[in-house]
C-alpha atoms as a PDB file:
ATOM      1  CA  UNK A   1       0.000   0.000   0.000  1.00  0.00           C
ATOM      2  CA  UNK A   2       1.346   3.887  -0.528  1.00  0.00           C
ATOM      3  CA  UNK A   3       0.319   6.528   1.790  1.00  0.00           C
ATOM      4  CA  UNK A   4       0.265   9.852   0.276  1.00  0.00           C
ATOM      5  CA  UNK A   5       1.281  13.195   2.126  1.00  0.00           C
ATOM      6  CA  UNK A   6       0.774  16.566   1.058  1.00  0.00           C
ATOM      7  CA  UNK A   7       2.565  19.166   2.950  1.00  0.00           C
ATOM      8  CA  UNK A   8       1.987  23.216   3.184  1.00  0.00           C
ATOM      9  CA  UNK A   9       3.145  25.685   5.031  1.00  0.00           C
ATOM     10  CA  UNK A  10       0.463  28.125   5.218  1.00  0.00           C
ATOM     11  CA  UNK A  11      -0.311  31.276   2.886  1.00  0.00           C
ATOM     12  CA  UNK A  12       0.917  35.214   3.391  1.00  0.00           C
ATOM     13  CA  UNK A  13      -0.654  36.592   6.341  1.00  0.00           C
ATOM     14  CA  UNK A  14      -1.006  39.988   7.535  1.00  0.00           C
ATOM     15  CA  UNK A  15       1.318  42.244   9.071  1.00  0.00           C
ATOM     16  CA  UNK A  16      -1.181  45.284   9.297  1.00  0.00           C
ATOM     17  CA  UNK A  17      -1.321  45.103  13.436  1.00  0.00           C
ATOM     18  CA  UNK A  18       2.027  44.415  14.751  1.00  0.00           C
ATOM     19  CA  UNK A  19       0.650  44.788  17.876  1.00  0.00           C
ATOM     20  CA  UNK A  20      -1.910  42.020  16.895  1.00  0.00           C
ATOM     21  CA  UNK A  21      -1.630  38.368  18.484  1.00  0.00           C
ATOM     22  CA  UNK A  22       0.493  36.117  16.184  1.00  0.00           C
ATOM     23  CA  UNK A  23      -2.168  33.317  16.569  1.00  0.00           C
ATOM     24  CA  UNK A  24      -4.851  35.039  15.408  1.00  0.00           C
ATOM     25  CA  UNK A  25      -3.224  36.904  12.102  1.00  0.00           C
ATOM     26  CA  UNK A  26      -5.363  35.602   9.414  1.00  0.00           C
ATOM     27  CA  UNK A  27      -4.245  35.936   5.395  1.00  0.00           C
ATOM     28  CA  UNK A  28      -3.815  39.520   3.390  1.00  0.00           C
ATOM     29  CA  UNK A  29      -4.485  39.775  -0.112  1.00  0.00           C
ATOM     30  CA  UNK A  30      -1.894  37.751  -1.536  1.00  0.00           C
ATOM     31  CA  UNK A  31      -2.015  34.971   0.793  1.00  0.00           C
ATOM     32  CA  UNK A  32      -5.643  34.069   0.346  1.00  0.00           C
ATOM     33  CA  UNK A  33      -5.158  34.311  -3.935  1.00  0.00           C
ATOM     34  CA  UNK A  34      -2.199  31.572  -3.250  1.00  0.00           C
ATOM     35  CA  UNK A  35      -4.220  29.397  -1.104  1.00  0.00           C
ATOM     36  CA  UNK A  36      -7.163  29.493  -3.908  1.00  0.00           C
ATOM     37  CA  UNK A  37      -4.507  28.790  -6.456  1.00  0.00           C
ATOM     38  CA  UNK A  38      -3.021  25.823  -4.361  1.00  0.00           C
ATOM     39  CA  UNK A  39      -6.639  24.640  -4.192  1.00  0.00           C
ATOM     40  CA  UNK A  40      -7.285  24.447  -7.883  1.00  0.00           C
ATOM     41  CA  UNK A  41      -3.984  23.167  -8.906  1.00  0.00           C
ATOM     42  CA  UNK A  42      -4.820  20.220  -6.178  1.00  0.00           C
ATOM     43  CA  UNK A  43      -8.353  19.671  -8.075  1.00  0.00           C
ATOM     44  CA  UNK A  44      -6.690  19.651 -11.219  1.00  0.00           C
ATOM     45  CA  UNK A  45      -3.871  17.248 -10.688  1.00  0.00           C
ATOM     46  CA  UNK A  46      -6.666  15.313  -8.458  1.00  0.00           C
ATOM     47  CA  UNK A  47      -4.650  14.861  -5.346  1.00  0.00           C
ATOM     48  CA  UNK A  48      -7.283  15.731  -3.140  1.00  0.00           C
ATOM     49  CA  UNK A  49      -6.760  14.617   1.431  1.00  0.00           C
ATOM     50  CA  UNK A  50      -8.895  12.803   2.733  1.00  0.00           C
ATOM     51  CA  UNK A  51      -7.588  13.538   6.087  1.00  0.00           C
ATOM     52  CA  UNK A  52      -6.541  17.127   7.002  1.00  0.00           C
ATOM     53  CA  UNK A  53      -3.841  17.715  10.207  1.00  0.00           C
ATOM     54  CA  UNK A  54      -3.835  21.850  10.764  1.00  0.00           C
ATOM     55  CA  UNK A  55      -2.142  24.072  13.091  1.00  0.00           C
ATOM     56  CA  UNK A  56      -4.986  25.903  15.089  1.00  0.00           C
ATOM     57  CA  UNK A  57      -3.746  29.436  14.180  1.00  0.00           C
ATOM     58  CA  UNK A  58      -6.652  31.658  12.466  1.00  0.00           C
ATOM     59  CA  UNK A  59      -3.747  31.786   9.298  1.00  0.00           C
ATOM     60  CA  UNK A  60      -3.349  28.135   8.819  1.00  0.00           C
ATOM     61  CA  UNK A  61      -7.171  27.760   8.756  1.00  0.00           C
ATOM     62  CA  UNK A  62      -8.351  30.352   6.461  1.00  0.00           C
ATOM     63  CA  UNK A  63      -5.295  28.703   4.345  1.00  0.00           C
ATOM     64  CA  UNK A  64      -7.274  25.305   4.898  1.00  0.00           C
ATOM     65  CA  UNK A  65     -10.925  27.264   3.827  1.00  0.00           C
ATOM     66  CA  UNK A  66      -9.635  28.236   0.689  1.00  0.00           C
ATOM     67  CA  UNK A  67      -7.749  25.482  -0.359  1.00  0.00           C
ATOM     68  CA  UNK A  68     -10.776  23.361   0.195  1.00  0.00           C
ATOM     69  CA  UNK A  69     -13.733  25.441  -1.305  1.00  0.00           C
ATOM     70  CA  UNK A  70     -12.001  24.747  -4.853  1.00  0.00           C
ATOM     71  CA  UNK A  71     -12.064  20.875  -3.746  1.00  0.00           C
ATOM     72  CA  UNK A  72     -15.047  18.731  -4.384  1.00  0.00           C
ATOM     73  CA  UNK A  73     -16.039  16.857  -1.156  1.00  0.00           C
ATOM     74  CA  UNK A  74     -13.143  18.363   0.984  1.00  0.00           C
ATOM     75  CA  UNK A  75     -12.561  16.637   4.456  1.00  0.00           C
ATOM     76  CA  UNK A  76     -13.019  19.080   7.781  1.00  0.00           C
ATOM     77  CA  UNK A  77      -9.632  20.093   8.965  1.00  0.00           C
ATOM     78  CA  UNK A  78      -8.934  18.817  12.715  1.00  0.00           C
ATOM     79  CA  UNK A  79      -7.044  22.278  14.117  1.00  0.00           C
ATOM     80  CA  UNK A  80      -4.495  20.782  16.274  1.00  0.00           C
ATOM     81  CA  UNK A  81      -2.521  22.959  19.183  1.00  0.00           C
ATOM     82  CA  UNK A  82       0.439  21.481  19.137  1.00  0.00           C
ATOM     83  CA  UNK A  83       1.108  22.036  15.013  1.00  0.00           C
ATOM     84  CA  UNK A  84       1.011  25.545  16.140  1.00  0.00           C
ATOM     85  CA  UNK A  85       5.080  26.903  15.000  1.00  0.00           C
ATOM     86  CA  UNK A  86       5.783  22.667  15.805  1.00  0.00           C
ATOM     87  CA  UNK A  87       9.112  21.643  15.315  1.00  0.00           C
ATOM     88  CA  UNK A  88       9.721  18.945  12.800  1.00  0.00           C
ATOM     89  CA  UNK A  89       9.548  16.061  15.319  1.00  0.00           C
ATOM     90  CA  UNK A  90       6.111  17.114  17.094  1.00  0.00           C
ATOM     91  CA  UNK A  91       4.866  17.264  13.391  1.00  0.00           C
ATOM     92  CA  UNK A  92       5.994  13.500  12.594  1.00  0.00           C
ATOM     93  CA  UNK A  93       4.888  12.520  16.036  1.00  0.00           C
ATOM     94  CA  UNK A  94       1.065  13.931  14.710  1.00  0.00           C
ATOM     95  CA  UNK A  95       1.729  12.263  11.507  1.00  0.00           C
ATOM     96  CA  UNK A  96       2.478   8.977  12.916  1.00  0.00           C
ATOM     97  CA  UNK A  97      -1.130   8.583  14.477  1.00  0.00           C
ATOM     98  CA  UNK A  98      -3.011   9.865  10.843  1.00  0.00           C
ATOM     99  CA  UNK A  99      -6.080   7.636   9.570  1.00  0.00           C
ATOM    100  CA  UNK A 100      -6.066   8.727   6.520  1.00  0.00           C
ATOM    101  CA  UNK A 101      -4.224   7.416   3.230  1.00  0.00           C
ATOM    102  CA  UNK A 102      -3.710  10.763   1.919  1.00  0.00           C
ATOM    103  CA  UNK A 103      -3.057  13.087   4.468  1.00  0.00           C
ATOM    104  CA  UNK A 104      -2.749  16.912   4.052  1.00  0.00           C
ATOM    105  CA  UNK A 105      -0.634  18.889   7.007  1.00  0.00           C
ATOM    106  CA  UNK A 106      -0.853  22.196   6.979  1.00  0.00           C
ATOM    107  CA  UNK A 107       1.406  23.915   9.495  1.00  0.00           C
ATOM    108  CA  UNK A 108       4.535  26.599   9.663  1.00  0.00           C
ATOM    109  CA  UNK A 109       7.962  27.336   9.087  1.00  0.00           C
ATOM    110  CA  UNK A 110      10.543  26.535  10.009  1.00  0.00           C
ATOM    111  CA  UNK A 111       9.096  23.421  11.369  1.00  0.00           C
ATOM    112  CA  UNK A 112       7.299  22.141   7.960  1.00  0.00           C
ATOM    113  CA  UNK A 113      10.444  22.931   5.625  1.00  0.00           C
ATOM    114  CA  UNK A 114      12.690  20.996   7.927  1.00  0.00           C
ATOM    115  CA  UNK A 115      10.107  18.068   8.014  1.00  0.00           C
ATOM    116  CA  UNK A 116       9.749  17.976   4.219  1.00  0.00           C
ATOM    117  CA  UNK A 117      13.728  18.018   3.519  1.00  0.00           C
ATOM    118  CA  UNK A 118      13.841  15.318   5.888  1.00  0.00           C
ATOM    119  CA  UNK A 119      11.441  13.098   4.588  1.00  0.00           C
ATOM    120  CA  UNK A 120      12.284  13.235   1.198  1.00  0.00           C
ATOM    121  CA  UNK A 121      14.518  10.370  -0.289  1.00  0.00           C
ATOM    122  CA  UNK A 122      15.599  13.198  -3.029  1.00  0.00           C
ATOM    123  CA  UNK A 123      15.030  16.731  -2.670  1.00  0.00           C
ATOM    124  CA  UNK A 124      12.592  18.343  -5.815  1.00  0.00           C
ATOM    125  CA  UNK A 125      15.359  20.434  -8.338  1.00  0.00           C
ATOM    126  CA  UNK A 126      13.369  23.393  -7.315  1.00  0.00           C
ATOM    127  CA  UNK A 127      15.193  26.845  -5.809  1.00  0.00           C
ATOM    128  CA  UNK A 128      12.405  27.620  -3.072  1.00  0.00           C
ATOM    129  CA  UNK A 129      12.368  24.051  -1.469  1.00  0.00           C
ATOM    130  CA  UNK A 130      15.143  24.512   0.661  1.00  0.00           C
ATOM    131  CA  UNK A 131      13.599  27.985   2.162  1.00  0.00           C
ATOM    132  CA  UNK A 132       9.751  26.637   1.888  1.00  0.00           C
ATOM    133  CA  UNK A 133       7.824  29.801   1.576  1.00  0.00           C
ATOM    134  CA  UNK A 134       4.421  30.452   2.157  1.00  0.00           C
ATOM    135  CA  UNK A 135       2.025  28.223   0.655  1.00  0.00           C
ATOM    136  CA  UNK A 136       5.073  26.179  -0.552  1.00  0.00           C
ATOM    137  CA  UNK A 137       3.272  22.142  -1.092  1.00  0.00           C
ATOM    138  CA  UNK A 138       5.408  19.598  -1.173  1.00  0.00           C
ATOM    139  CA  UNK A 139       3.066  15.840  -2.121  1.00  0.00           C
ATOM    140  CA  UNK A 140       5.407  12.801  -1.453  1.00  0.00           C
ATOM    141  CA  UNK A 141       4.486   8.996  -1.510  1.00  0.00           C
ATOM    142  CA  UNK A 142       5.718   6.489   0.883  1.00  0.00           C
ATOM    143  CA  UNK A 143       5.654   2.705   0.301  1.00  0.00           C
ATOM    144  CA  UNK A 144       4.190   1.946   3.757  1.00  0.00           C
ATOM    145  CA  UNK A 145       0.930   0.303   5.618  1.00  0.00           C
ATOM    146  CA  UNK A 146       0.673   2.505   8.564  1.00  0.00           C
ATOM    147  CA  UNK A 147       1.773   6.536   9.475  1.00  0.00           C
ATOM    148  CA  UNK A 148       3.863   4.917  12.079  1.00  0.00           C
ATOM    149  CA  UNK A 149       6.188   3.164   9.680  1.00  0.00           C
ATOM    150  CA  UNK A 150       7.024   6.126   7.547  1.00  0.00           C
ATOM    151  CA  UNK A 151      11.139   6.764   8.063  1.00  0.00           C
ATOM    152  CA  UNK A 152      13.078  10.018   6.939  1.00  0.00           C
ATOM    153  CA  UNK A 153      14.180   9.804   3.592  1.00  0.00           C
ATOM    154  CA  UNK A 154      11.911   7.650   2.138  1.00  0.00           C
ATOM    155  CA  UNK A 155       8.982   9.652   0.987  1.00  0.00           C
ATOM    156  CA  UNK A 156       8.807  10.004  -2.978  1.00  0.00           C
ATOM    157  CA  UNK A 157       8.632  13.704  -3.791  1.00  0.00           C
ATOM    158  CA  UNK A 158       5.397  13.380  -6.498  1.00  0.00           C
ATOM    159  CA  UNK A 159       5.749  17.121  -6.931  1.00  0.00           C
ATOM    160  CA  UNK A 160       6.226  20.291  -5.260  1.00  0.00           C
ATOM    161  CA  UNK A 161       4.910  23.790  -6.349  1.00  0.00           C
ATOM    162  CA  UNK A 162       4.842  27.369  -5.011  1.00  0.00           C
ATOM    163  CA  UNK A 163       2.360  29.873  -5.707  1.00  0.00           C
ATOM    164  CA  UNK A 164       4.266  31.490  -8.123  1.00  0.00           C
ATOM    165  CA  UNK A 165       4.126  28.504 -10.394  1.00  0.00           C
ATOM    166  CA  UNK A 166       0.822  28.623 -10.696  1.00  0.00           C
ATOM    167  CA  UNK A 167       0.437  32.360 -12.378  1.00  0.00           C
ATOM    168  CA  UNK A 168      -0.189  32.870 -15.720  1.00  0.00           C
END
Protein backbone atom coordinates (compact mmCIF):
# COMPACT_ATOMS: atom_id res chain seq x y z
CA UNK A 1 0.00 0.00 0.00
CA UNK A 2 1.35 3.89 -0.53
CA UNK A 3 0.32 6.53 1.79
CA UNK A 4 0.26 9.85 0.28
CA UNK A 5 1.28 13.20 2.13
CA UNK A 6 0.77 16.57 1.06
CA UNK A 7 2.56 19.17 2.95
CA UNK A 8 1.99 23.22 3.18
CA UNK A 9 3.14 25.68 5.03
CA UNK A 10 0.46 28.12 5.22
CA UNK A 11 -0.31 31.28 2.89
CA UNK A 12 0.92 35.21 3.39
CA UNK A 13 -0.65 36.59 6.34
CA UNK A 14 -1.01 39.99 7.54
CA UNK A 15 1.32 42.24 9.07
CA UNK A 16 -1.18 45.28 9.30
CA UNK A 17 -1.32 45.10 13.44
CA UNK A 18 2.03 44.41 14.75
CA UNK A 19 0.65 44.79 17.88
CA UNK A 20 -1.91 42.02 16.89
CA UNK A 21 -1.63 38.37 18.48
CA UNK A 22 0.49 36.12 16.18
CA UNK A 23 -2.17 33.32 16.57
CA UNK A 24 -4.85 35.04 15.41
CA UNK A 25 -3.22 36.90 12.10
CA UNK A 26 -5.36 35.60 9.41
CA UNK A 27 -4.25 35.94 5.39
CA UNK A 28 -3.81 39.52 3.39
CA UNK A 29 -4.49 39.77 -0.11
CA UNK A 30 -1.89 37.75 -1.54
CA UNK A 31 -2.01 34.97 0.79
CA UNK A 32 -5.64 34.07 0.35
CA UNK A 33 -5.16 34.31 -3.94
CA UNK A 34 -2.20 31.57 -3.25
CA UNK A 35 -4.22 29.40 -1.10
CA UNK A 36 -7.16 29.49 -3.91
CA UNK A 37 -4.51 28.79 -6.46
CA UNK A 38 -3.02 25.82 -4.36
CA UNK A 39 -6.64 24.64 -4.19
CA UNK A 40 -7.29 24.45 -7.88
CA UNK A 41 -3.98 23.17 -8.91
CA UNK A 42 -4.82 20.22 -6.18
CA UNK A 43 -8.35 19.67 -8.07
CA UNK A 44 -6.69 19.65 -11.22
CA UNK A 45 -3.87 17.25 -10.69
CA UNK A 46 -6.67 15.31 -8.46
CA UNK A 47 -4.65 14.86 -5.35
CA UNK A 48 -7.28 15.73 -3.14
CA UNK A 49 -6.76 14.62 1.43
CA UNK A 50 -8.90 12.80 2.73
CA UNK A 51 -7.59 13.54 6.09
CA UNK A 52 -6.54 17.13 7.00
CA UNK A 53 -3.84 17.71 10.21
CA UNK A 54 -3.83 21.85 10.76
CA UNK A 55 -2.14 24.07 13.09
CA UNK A 56 -4.99 25.90 15.09
CA UNK A 57 -3.75 29.44 14.18
CA UNK A 58 -6.65 31.66 12.47
CA UNK A 59 -3.75 31.79 9.30
CA UNK A 60 -3.35 28.13 8.82
CA UNK A 61 -7.17 27.76 8.76
CA UNK A 62 -8.35 30.35 6.46
CA UNK A 63 -5.30 28.70 4.34
CA UNK A 64 -7.27 25.31 4.90
CA UNK A 65 -10.92 27.26 3.83
CA UNK A 66 -9.64 28.24 0.69
CA UNK A 67 -7.75 25.48 -0.36
CA UNK A 68 -10.78 23.36 0.19
CA UNK A 69 -13.73 25.44 -1.30
CA UNK A 70 -12.00 24.75 -4.85
CA UNK A 71 -12.06 20.88 -3.75
CA UNK A 72 -15.05 18.73 -4.38
CA UNK A 73 -16.04 16.86 -1.16
CA UNK A 74 -13.14 18.36 0.98
CA UNK A 75 -12.56 16.64 4.46
CA UNK A 76 -13.02 19.08 7.78
CA UNK A 77 -9.63 20.09 8.97
CA UNK A 78 -8.93 18.82 12.72
CA UNK A 79 -7.04 22.28 14.12
CA UNK A 80 -4.49 20.78 16.27
CA UNK A 81 -2.52 22.96 19.18
CA UNK A 82 0.44 21.48 19.14
CA UNK A 83 1.11 22.04 15.01
CA UNK A 84 1.01 25.55 16.14
CA UNK A 85 5.08 26.90 15.00
CA UNK A 86 5.78 22.67 15.80
CA UNK A 87 9.11 21.64 15.32
CA UNK A 88 9.72 18.95 12.80
CA UNK A 89 9.55 16.06 15.32
CA UNK A 90 6.11 17.11 17.09
CA UNK A 91 4.87 17.26 13.39
CA UNK A 92 5.99 13.50 12.59
CA UNK A 93 4.89 12.52 16.04
CA UNK A 94 1.07 13.93 14.71
CA UNK A 95 1.73 12.26 11.51
CA UNK A 96 2.48 8.98 12.92
CA UNK A 97 -1.13 8.58 14.48
CA UNK A 98 -3.01 9.86 10.84
CA UNK A 99 -6.08 7.64 9.57
CA UNK A 100 -6.07 8.73 6.52
CA UNK A 101 -4.22 7.42 3.23
CA UNK A 102 -3.71 10.76 1.92
CA UNK A 103 -3.06 13.09 4.47
CA UNK A 104 -2.75 16.91 4.05
CA UNK A 105 -0.63 18.89 7.01
CA UNK A 106 -0.85 22.20 6.98
CA UNK A 107 1.41 23.92 9.50
CA UNK A 108 4.53 26.60 9.66
CA UNK A 109 7.96 27.34 9.09
CA UNK A 110 10.54 26.53 10.01
CA UNK A 111 9.10 23.42 11.37
CA UNK A 112 7.30 22.14 7.96
CA UNK A 113 10.44 22.93 5.63
CA UNK A 114 12.69 21.00 7.93
CA UNK A 115 10.11 18.07 8.01
CA UNK A 116 9.75 17.98 4.22
CA UNK A 117 13.73 18.02 3.52
CA UNK A 118 13.84 15.32 5.89
CA UNK A 119 11.44 13.10 4.59
CA UNK A 120 12.28 13.23 1.20
CA UNK A 121 14.52 10.37 -0.29
CA UNK A 122 15.60 13.20 -3.03
CA UNK A 123 15.03 16.73 -2.67
CA UNK A 124 12.59 18.34 -5.82
CA UNK A 125 15.36 20.43 -8.34
CA UNK A 126 13.37 23.39 -7.32
CA UNK A 127 15.19 26.84 -5.81
CA UNK A 128 12.41 27.62 -3.07
CA UNK A 129 12.37 24.05 -1.47
CA UNK A 130 15.14 24.51 0.66
CA UNK A 131 13.60 27.99 2.16
CA UNK A 132 9.75 26.64 1.89
CA UNK A 133 7.82 29.80 1.58
CA UNK A 134 4.42 30.45 2.16
CA UNK A 135 2.02 28.22 0.65
CA UNK A 136 5.07 26.18 -0.55
CA UNK A 137 3.27 22.14 -1.09
CA UNK A 138 5.41 19.60 -1.17
CA UNK A 139 3.07 15.84 -2.12
CA UNK A 140 5.41 12.80 -1.45
CA UNK A 141 4.49 9.00 -1.51
CA UNK A 142 5.72 6.49 0.88
CA UNK A 143 5.65 2.70 0.30
CA UNK A 144 4.19 1.95 3.76
CA UNK A 145 0.93 0.30 5.62
CA UNK A 146 0.67 2.51 8.56
CA UNK A 147 1.77 6.54 9.48
CA UNK A 148 3.86 4.92 12.08
CA UNK A 149 6.19 3.16 9.68
CA UNK A 150 7.02 6.13 7.55
CA UNK A 151 11.14 6.76 8.06
CA UNK A 152 13.08 10.02 6.94
CA UNK A 153 14.18 9.80 3.59
CA UNK A 154 11.91 7.65 2.14
CA UNK A 155 8.98 9.65 0.99
CA UNK A 156 8.81 10.00 -2.98
CA UNK A 157 8.63 13.70 -3.79
CA UNK A 158 5.40 13.38 -6.50
CA UNK A 159 5.75 17.12 -6.93
CA UNK A 160 6.23 20.29 -5.26
CA UNK A 161 4.91 23.79 -6.35
CA UNK A 162 4.84 27.37 -5.01
CA UNK A 163 2.36 29.87 -5.71
CA UNK A 164 4.27 31.49 -8.12
CA UNK A 165 4.13 28.50 -10.39
CA UNK A 166 0.82 28.62 -10.70
CA UNK A 167 0.44 32.36 -12.38
CA UNK A 168 -0.19 32.87 -15.72
Amino acid sequence: MTRRLILIRHAKSAWDDPEADDHARVLNERGRASATAIGTWLAETGIVPDQVLSSDSARTLETWERIAAELSDPPEAMAIPALYHADPETMFAVLEQASGDCVLMLAHNPGIGILARWLAEDGPDHPRFRDYPTCATTVFDFPVDHWRDVQGGTGVVVDFVVPRDLED
